[in-house]
PDB file of N, CA and C in Angstrom:
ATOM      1  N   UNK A   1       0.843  -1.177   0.000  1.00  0.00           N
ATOM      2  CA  UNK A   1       0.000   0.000   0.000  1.00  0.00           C
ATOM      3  C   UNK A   1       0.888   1.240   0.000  1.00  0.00           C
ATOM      4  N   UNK A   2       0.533   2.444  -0.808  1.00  0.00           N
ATOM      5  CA  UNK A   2       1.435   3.714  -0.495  1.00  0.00           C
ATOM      6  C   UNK A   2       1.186   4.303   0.320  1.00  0.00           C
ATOM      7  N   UNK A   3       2.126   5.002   0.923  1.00  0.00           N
ATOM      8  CA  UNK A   3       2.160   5.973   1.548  1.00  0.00           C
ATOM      9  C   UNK A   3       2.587   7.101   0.982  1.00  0.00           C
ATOM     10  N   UNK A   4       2.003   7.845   2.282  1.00  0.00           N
ATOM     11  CA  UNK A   4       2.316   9.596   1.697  1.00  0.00           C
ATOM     12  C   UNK A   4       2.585  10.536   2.865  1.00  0.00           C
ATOM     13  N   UNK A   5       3.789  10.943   3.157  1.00  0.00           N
ATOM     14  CA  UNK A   5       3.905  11.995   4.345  1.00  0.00           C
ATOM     15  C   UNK A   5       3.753  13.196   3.945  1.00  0.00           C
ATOM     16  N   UNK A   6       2.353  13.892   4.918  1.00  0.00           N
ATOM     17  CA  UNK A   6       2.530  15.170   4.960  1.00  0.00           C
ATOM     18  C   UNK A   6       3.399  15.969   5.597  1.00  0.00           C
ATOM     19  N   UNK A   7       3.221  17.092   4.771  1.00  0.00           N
ATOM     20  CA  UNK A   7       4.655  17.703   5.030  1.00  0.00           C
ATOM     21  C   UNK A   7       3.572  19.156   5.706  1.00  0.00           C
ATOM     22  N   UNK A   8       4.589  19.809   5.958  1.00  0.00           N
ATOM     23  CA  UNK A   8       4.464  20.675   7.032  1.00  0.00           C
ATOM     24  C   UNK A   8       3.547  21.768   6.838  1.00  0.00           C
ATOM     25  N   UNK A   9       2.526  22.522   6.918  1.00  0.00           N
ATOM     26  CA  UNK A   9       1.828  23.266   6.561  1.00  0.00           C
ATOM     27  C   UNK A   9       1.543  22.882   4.682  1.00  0.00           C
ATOM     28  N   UNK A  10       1.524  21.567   4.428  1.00  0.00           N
ATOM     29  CA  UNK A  10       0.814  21.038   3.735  1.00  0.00           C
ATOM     30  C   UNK A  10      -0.518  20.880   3.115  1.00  0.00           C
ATOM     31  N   UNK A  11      -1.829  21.638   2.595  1.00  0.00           N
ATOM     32  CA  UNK A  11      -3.053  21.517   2.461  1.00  0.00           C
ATOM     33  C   UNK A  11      -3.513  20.014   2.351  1.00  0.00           C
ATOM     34  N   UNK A  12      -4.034  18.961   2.969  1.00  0.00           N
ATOM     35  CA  UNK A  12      -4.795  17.719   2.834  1.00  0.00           C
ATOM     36  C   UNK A  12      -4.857  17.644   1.820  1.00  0.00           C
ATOM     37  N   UNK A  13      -5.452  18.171   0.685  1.00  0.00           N
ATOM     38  CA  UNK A  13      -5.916  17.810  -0.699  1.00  0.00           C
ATOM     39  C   UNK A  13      -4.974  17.456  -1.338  1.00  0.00           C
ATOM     40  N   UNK A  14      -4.239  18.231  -1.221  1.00  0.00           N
ATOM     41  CA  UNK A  14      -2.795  18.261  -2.168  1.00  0.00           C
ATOM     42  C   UNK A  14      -2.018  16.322  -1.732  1.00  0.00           C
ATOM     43  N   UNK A  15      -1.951  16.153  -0.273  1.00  0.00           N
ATOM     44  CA  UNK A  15      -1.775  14.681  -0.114  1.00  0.00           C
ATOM     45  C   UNK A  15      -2.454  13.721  -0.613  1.00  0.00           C
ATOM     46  N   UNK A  16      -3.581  14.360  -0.714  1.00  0.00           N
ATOM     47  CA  UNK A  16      -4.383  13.188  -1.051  1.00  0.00           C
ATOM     48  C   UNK A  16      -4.445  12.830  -2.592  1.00  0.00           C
ATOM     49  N   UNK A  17      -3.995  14.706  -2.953  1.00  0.00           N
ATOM     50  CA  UNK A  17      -3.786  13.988  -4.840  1.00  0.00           C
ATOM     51  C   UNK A  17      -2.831  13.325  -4.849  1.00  0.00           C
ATOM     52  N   UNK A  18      -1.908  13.315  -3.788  1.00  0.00           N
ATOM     53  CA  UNK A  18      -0.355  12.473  -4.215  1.00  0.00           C
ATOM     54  C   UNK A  18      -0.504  11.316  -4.174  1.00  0.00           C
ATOM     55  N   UNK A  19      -1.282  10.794  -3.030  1.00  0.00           N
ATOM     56  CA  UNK A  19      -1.789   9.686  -2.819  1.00  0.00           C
ATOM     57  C   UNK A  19      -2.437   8.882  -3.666  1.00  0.00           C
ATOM     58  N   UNK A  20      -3.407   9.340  -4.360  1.00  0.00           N
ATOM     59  CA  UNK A  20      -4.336   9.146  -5.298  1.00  0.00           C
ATOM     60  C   UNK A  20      -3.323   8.738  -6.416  1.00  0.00           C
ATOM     61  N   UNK A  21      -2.550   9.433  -6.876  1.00  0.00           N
ATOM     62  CA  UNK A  21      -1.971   9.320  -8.047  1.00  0.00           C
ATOM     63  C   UNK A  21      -0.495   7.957  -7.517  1.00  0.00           C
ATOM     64  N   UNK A  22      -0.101   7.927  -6.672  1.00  0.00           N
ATOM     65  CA  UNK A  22       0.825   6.776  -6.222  1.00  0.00           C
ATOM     66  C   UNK A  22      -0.305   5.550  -6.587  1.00  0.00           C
ATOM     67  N   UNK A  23      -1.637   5.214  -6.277  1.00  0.00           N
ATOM     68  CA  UNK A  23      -2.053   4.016  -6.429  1.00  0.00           C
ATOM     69  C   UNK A  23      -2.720   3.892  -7.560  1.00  0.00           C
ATOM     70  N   UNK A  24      -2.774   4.841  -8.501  1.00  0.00           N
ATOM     71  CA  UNK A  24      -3.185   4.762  -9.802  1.00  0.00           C
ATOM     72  C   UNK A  24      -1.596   3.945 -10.138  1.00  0.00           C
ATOM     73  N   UNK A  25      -0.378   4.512 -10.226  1.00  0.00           N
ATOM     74  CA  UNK A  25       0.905   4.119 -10.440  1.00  0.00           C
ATOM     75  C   UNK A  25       0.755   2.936 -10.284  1.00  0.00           C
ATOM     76  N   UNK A  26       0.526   2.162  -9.162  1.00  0.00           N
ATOM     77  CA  UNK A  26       0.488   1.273  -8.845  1.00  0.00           C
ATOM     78  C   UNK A  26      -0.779   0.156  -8.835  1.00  0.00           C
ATOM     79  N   UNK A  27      -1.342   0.597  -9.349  1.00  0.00           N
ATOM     80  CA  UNK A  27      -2.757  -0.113 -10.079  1.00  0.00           C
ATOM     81  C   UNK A  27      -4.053  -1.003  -9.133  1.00  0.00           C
ATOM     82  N   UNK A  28      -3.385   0.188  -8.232  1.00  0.00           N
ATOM     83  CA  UNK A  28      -4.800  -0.321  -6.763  1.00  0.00           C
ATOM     84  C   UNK A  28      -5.776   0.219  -7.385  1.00  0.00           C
ATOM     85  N   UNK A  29      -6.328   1.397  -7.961  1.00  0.00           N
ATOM     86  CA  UNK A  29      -7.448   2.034  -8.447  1.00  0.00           C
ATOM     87  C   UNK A  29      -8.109   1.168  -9.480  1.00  0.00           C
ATOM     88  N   UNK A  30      -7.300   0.650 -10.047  1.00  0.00           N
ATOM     89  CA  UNK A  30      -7.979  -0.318 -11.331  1.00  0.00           C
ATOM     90  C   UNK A  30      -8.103  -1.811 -10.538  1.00  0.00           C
ATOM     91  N   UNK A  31      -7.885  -2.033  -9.859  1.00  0.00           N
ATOM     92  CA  UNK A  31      -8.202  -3.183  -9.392  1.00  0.00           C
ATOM     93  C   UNK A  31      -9.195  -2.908  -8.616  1.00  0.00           C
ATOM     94  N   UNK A  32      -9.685  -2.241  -7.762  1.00  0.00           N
ATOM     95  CA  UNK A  32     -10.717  -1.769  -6.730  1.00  0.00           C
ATOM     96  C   UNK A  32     -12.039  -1.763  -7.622  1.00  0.00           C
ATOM     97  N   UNK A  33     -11.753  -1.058  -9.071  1.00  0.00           N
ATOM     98  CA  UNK A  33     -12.953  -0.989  -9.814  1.00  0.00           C
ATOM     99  C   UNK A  33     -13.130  -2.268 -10.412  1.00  0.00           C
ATOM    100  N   UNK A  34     -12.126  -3.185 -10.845  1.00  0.00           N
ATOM    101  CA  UNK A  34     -12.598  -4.771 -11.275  1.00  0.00           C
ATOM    102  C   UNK A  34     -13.361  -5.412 -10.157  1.00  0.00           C
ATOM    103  N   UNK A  35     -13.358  -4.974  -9.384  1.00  0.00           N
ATOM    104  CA  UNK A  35     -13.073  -5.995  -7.963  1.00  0.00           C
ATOM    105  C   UNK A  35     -14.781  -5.247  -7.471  1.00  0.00           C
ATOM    106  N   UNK A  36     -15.368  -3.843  -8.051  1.00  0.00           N
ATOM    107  CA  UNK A  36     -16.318  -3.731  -7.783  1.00  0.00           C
ATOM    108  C   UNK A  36     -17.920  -4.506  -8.278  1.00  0.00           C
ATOM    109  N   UNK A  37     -17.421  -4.738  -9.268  1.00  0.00           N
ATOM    110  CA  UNK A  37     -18.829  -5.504 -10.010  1.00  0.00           C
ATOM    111  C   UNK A  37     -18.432  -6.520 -10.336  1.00  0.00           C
ATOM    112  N   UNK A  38     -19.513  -7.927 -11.094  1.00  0.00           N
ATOM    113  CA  UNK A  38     -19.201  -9.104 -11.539  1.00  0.00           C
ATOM    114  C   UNK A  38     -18.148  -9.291 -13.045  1.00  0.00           C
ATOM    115  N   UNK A  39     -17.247 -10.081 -12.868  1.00  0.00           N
ATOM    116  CA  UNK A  39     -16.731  -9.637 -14.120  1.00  0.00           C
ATOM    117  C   UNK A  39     -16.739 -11.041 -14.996  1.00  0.00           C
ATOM    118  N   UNK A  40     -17.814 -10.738 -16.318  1.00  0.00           N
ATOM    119  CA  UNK A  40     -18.055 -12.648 -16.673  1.00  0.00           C
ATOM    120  C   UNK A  40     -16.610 -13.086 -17.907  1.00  0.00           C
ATOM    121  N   UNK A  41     -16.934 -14.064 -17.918  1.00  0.00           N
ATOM    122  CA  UNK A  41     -15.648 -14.937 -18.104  1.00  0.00           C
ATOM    123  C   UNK A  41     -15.041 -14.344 -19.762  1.00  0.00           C
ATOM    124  N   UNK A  42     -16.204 -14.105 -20.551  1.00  0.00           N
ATOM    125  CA  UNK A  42     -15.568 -12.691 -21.425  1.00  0.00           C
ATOM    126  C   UNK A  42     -15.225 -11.586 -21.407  1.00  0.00           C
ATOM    127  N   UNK A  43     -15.477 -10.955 -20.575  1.00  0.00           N
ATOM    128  CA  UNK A  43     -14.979  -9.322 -19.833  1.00  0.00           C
ATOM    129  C   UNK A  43     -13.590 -10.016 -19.677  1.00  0.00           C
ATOM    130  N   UNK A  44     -13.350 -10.941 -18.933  1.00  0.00           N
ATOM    131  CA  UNK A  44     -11.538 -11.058 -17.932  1.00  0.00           C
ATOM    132  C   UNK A  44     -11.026 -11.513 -19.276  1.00  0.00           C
ATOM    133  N   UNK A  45     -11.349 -12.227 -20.891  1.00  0.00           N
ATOM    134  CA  UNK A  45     -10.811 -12.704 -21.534  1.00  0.00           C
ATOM    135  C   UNK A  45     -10.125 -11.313 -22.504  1.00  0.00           C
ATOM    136  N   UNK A  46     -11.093 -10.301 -22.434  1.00  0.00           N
ATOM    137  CA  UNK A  46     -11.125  -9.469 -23.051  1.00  0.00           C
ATOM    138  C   UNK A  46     -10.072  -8.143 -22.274  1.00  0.00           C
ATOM    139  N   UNK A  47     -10.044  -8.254 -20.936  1.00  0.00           N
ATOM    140  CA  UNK A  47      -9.311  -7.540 -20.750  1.00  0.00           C
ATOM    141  C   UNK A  47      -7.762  -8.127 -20.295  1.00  0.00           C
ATOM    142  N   UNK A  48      -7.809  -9.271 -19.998  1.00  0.00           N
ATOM    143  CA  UNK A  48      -6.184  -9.663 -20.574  1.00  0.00           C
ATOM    144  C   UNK A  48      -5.512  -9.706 -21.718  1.00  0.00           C
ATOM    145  N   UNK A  49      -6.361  -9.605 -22.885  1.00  0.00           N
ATOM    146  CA  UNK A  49      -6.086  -9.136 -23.915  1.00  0.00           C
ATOM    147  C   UNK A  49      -5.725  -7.979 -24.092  1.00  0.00           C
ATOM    148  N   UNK A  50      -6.418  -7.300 -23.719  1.00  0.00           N
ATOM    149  CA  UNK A  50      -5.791  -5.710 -23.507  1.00  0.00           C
ATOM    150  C   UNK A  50      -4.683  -5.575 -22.786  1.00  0.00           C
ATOM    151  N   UNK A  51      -4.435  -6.444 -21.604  1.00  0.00           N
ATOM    152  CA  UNK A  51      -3.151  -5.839 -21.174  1.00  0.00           C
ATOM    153  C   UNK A  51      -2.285  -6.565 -21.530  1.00  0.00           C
ATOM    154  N   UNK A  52      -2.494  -7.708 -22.354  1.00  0.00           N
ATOM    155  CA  UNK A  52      -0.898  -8.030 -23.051  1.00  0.00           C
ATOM    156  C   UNK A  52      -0.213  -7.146 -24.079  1.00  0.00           C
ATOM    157  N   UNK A  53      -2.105  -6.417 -25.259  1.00  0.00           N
ATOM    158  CA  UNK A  53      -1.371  -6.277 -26.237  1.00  0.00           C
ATOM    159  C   UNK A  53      -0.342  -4.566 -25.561  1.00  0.00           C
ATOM    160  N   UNK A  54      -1.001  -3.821 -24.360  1.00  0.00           N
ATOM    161  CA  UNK A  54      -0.610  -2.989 -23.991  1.00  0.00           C
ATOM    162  C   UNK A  54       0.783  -3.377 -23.408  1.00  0.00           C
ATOM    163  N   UNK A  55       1.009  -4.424 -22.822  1.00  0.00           N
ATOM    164  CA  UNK A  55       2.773  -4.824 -22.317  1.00  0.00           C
ATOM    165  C   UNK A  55       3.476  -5.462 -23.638  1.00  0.00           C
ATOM    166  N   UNK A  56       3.012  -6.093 -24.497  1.00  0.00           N
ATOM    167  CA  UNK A  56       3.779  -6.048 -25.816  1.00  0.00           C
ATOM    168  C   UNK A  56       3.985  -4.828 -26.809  1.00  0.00           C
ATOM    169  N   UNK A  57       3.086  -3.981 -26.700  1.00  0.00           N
ATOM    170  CA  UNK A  57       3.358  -2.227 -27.604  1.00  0.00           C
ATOM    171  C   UNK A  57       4.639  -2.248 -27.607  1.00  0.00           C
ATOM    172  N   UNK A  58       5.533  -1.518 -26.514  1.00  0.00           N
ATOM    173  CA  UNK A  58       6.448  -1.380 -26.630  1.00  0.00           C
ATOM    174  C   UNK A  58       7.464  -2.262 -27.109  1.00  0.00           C
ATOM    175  N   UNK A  59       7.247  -3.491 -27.477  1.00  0.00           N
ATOM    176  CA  UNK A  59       8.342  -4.650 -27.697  1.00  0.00           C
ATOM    177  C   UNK A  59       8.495  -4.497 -28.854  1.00  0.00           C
ATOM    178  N   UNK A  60       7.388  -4.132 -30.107  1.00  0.00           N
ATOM    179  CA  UNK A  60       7.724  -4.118 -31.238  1.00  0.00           C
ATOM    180  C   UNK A  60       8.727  -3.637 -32.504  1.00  0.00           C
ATOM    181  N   UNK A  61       9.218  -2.841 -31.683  1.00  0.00           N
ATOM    182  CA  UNK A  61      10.828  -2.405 -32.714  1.00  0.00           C
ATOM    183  C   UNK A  61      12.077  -2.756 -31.654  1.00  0.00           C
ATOM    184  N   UNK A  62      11.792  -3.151 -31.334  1.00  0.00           N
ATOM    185  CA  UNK A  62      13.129  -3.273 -29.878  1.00  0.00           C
ATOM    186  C   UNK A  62      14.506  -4.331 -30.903  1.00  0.00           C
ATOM    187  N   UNK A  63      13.649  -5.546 -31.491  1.00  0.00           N
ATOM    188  CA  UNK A  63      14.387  -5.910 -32.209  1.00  0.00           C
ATOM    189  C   UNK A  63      14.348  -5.725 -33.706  1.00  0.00           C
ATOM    190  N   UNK A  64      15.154  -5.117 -34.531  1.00  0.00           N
ATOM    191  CA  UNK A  64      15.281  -4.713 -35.605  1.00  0.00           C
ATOM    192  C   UNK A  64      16.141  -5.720 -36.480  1.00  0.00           C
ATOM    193  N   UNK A  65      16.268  -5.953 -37.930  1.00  0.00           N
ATOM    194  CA  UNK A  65      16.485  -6.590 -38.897  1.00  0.00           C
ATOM    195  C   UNK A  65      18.133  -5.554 -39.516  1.00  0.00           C
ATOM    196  N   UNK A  66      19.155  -5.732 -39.222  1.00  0.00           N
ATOM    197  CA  UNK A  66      19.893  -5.868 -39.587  1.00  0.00           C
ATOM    198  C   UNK A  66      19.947  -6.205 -41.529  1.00  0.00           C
ATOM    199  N   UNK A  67      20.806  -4.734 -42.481  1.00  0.00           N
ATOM    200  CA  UNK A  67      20.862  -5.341 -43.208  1.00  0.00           C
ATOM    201  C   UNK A  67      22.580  -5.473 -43.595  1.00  0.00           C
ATOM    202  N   UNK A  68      22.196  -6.882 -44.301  1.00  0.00           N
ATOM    203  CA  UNK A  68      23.727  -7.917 -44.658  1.00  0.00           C
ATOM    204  C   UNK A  68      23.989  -7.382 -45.989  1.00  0.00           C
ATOM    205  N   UNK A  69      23.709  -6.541 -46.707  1.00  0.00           N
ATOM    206  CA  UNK A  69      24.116  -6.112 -47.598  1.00  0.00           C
ATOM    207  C   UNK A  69      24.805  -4.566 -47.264  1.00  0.00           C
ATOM    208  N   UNK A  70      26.382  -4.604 -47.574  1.00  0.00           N
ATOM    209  CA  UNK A  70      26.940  -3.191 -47.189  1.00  0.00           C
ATOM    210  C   UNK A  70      27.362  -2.958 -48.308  1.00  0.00           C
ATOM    211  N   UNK A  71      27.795  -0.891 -48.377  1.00  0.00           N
ATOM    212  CA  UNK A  71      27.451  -0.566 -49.310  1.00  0.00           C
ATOM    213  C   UNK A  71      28.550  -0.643 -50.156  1.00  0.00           C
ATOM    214  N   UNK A  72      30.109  -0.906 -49.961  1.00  0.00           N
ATOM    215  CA  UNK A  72      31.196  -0.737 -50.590  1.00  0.00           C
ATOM    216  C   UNK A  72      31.172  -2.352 -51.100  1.00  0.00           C
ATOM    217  N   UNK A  73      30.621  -3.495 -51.493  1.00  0.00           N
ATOM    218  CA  UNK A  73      30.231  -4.461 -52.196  1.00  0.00           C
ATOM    219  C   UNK A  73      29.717  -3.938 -53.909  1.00  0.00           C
ATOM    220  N   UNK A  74      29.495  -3.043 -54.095  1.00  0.00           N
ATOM    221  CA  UNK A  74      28.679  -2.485 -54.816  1.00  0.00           C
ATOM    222  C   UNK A  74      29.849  -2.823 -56.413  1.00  0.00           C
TER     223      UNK A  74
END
């Protein structure tokens, strides 16, 4: 769970956005809302789908194709 120290003549709100935004980071907020209603066995199929293709996004140029043809061959 996060924490958040207030700091010294600090306004509450302002902690609490910090707060707020540490467990979004950390994906307590999205789980609290799965975790609020029934979720049927196509909803969970459908949203692990989503979060693979969202943790694979970034993978897609990572490895690049090398080309074997250089140019002083010519």
């Amino acid at each position: 769970m996060p924490e958040v120290e207030i700091k010294k003549g600090e306004p509450i709100e302002r902690a609490l956005k910090r707060l707020k935004g540490k467990m979004e980071a950390e994906g307590v907020m999205e789980e609290i809302r799965r975790l609020r209603a029934f979720e049927t066995p196509a909803e969970k199929t459908k949203r692990k789908a989503r979060a693979n293709a969202k943790r694979n996004r970034g993978n897609r140029f990572r490895f690049t194709l090398k080309d074997t043809r250089s140019s002083d061959d010519s």
